[in-house]
N, C-alpha and C. Protein backbone atom coordinates (compact mmCIF):
# COMPACT_ATOMS: atom_id res chain seq x y z
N UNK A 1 -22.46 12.68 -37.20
CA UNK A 1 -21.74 11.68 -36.47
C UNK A 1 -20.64 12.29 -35.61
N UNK A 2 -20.11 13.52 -35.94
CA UNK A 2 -19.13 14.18 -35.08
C UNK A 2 -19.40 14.44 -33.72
N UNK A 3 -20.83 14.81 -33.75
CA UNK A 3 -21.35 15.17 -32.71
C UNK A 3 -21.73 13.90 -31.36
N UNK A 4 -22.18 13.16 -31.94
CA UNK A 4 -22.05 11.52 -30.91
C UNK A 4 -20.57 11.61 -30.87
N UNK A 5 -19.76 11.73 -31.17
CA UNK A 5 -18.42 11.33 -31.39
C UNK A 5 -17.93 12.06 -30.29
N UNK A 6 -18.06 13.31 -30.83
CA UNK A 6 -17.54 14.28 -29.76
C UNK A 6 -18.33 14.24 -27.96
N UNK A 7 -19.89 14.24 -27.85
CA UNK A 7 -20.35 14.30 -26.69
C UNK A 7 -19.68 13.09 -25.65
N UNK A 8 -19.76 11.60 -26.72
CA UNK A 8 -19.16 10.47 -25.90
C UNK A 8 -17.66 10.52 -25.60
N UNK A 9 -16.82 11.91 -26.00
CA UNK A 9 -15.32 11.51 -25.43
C UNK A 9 -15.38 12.65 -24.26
N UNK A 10 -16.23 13.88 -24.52
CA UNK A 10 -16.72 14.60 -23.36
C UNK A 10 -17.00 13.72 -22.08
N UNK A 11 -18.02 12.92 -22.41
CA UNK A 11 -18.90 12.32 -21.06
C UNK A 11 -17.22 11.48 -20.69
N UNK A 12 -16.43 10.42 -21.08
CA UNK A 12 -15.36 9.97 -20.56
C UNK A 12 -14.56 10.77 -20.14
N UNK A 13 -14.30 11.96 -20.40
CA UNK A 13 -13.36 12.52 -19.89
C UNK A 13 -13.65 12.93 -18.74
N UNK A 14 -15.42 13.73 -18.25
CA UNK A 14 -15.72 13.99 -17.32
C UNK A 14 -15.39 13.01 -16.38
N UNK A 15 -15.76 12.10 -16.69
CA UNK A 15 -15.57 10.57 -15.86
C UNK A 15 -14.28 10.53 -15.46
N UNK A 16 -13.36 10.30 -16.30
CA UNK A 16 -11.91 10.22 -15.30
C UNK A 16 -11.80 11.65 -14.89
N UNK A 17 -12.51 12.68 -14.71
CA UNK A 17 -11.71 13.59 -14.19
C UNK A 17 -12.50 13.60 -12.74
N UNK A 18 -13.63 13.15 -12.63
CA UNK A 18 -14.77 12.89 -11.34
C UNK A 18 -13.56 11.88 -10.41
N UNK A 19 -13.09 10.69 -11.28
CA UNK A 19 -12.57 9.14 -10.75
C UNK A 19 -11.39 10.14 -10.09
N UNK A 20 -10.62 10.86 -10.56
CA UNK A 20 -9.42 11.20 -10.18
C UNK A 20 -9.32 12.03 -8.78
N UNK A 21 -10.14 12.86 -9.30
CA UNK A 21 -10.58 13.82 -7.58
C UNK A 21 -11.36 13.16 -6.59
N UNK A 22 -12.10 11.77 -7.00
CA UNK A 22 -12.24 11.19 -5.62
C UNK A 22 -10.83 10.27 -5.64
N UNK A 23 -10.48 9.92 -5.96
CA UNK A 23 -9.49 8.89 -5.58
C UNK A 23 -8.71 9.40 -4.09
N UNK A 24 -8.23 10.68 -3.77
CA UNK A 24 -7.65 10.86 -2.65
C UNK A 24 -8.60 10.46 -1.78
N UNK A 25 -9.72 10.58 -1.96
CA UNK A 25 -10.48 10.94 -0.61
C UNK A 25 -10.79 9.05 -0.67
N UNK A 26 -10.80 8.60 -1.47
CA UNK A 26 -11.23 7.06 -1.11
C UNK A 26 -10.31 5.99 -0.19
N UNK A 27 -8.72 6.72 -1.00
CA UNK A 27 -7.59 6.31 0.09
C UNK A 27 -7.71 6.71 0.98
N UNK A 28 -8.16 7.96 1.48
CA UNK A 28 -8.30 8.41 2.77
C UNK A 28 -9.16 7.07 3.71
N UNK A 29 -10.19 7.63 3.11
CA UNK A 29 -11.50 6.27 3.74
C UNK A 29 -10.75 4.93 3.61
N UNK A 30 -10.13 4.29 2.97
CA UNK A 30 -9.55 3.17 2.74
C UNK A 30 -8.52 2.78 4.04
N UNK A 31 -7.57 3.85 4.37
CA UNK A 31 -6.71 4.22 5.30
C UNK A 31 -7.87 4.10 7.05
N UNK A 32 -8.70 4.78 6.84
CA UNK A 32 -9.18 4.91 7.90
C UNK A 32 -10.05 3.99 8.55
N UNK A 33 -10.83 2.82 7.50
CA UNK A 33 -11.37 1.59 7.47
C UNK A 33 -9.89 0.69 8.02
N UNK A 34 -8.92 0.54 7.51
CA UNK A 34 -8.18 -0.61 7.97
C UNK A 34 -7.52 0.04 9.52
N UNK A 35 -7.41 1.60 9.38
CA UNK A 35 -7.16 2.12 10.74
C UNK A 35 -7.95 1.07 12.13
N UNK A 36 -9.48 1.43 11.72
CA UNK A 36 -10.23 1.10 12.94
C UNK A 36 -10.38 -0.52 12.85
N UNK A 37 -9.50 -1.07 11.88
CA UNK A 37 -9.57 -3.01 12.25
C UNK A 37 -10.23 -3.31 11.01
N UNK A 38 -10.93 -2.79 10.13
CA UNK A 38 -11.31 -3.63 9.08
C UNK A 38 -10.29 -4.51 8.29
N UNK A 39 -11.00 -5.90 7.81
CA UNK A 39 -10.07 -6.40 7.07
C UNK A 39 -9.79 -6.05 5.36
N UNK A 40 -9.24 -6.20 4.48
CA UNK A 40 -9.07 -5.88 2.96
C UNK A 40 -10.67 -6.44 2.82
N UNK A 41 -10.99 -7.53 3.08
CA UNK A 41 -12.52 -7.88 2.68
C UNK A 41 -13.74 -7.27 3.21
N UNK A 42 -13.74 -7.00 4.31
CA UNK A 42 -14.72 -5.93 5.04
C UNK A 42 -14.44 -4.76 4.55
N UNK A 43 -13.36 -4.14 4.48
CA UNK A 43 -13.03 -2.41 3.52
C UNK A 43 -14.18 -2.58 1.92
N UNK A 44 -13.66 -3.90 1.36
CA UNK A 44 -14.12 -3.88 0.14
C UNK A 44 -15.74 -3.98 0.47
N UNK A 45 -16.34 -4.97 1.30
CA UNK A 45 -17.97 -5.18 1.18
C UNK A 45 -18.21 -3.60 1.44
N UNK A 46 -17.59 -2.89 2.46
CA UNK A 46 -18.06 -1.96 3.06
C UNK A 46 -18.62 -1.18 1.55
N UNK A 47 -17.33 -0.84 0.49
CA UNK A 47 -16.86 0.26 0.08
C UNK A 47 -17.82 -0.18 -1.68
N UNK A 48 -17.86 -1.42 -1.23
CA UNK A 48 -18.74 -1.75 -3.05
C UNK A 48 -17.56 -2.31 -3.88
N UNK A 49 -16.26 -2.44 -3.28
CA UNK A 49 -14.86 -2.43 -4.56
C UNK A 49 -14.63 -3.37 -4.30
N UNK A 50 -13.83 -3.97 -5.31
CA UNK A 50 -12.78 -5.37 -5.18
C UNK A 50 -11.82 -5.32 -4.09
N UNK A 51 -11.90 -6.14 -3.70
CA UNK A 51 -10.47 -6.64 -2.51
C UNK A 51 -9.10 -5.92 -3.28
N UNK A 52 -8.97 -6.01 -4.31
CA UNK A 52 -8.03 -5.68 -5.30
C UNK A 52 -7.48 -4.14 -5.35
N UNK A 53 -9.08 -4.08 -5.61
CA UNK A 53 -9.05 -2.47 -5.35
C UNK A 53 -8.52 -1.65 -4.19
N UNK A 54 -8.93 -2.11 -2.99
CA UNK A 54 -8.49 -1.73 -2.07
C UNK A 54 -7.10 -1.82 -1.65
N UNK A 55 -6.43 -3.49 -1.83
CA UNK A 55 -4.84 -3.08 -1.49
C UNK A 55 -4.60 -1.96 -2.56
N UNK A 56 -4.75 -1.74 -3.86
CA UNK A 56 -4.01 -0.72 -4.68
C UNK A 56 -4.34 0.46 -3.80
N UNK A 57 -5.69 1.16 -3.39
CA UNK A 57 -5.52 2.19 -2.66
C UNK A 57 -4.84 2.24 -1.34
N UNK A 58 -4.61 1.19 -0.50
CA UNK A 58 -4.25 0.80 0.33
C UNK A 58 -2.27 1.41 0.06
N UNK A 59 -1.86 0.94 -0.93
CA UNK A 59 -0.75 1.11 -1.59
C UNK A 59 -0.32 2.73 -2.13
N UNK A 60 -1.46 3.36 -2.41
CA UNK A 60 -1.01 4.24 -3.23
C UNK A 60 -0.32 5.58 -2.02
């Protein structure tokens, strides 16, 4: 059981560490979508994310 235990906090960790190193580059794109006129709702259809999501990157 250690071993499920252990592989599944591996695989999450990979995961936030994937989420974290894109995150600049999504604000980037986020930045550059409302640059050329998109609205918070067109950024999001564009991007697959919540409206939500986007002001926070929008913000960060």
């Amino acid at each position: 059981m250690l071993r499920s235990s252990s592989s599944k906090l591996a695989s999450i960790t990979t995961r936030d560490l994937a989420t974290a190193a894109a995150a600049p580059k999504l604000r980037d794109v986020v930045r550059r979508l409302h640059e050329a006129g998109l609205s918070v709702t067109d950024a999001a259809a564009v991007l697959g994310v919540s409206r939500g999501r986007i002001s926070q990157l929008a913000k960060a």
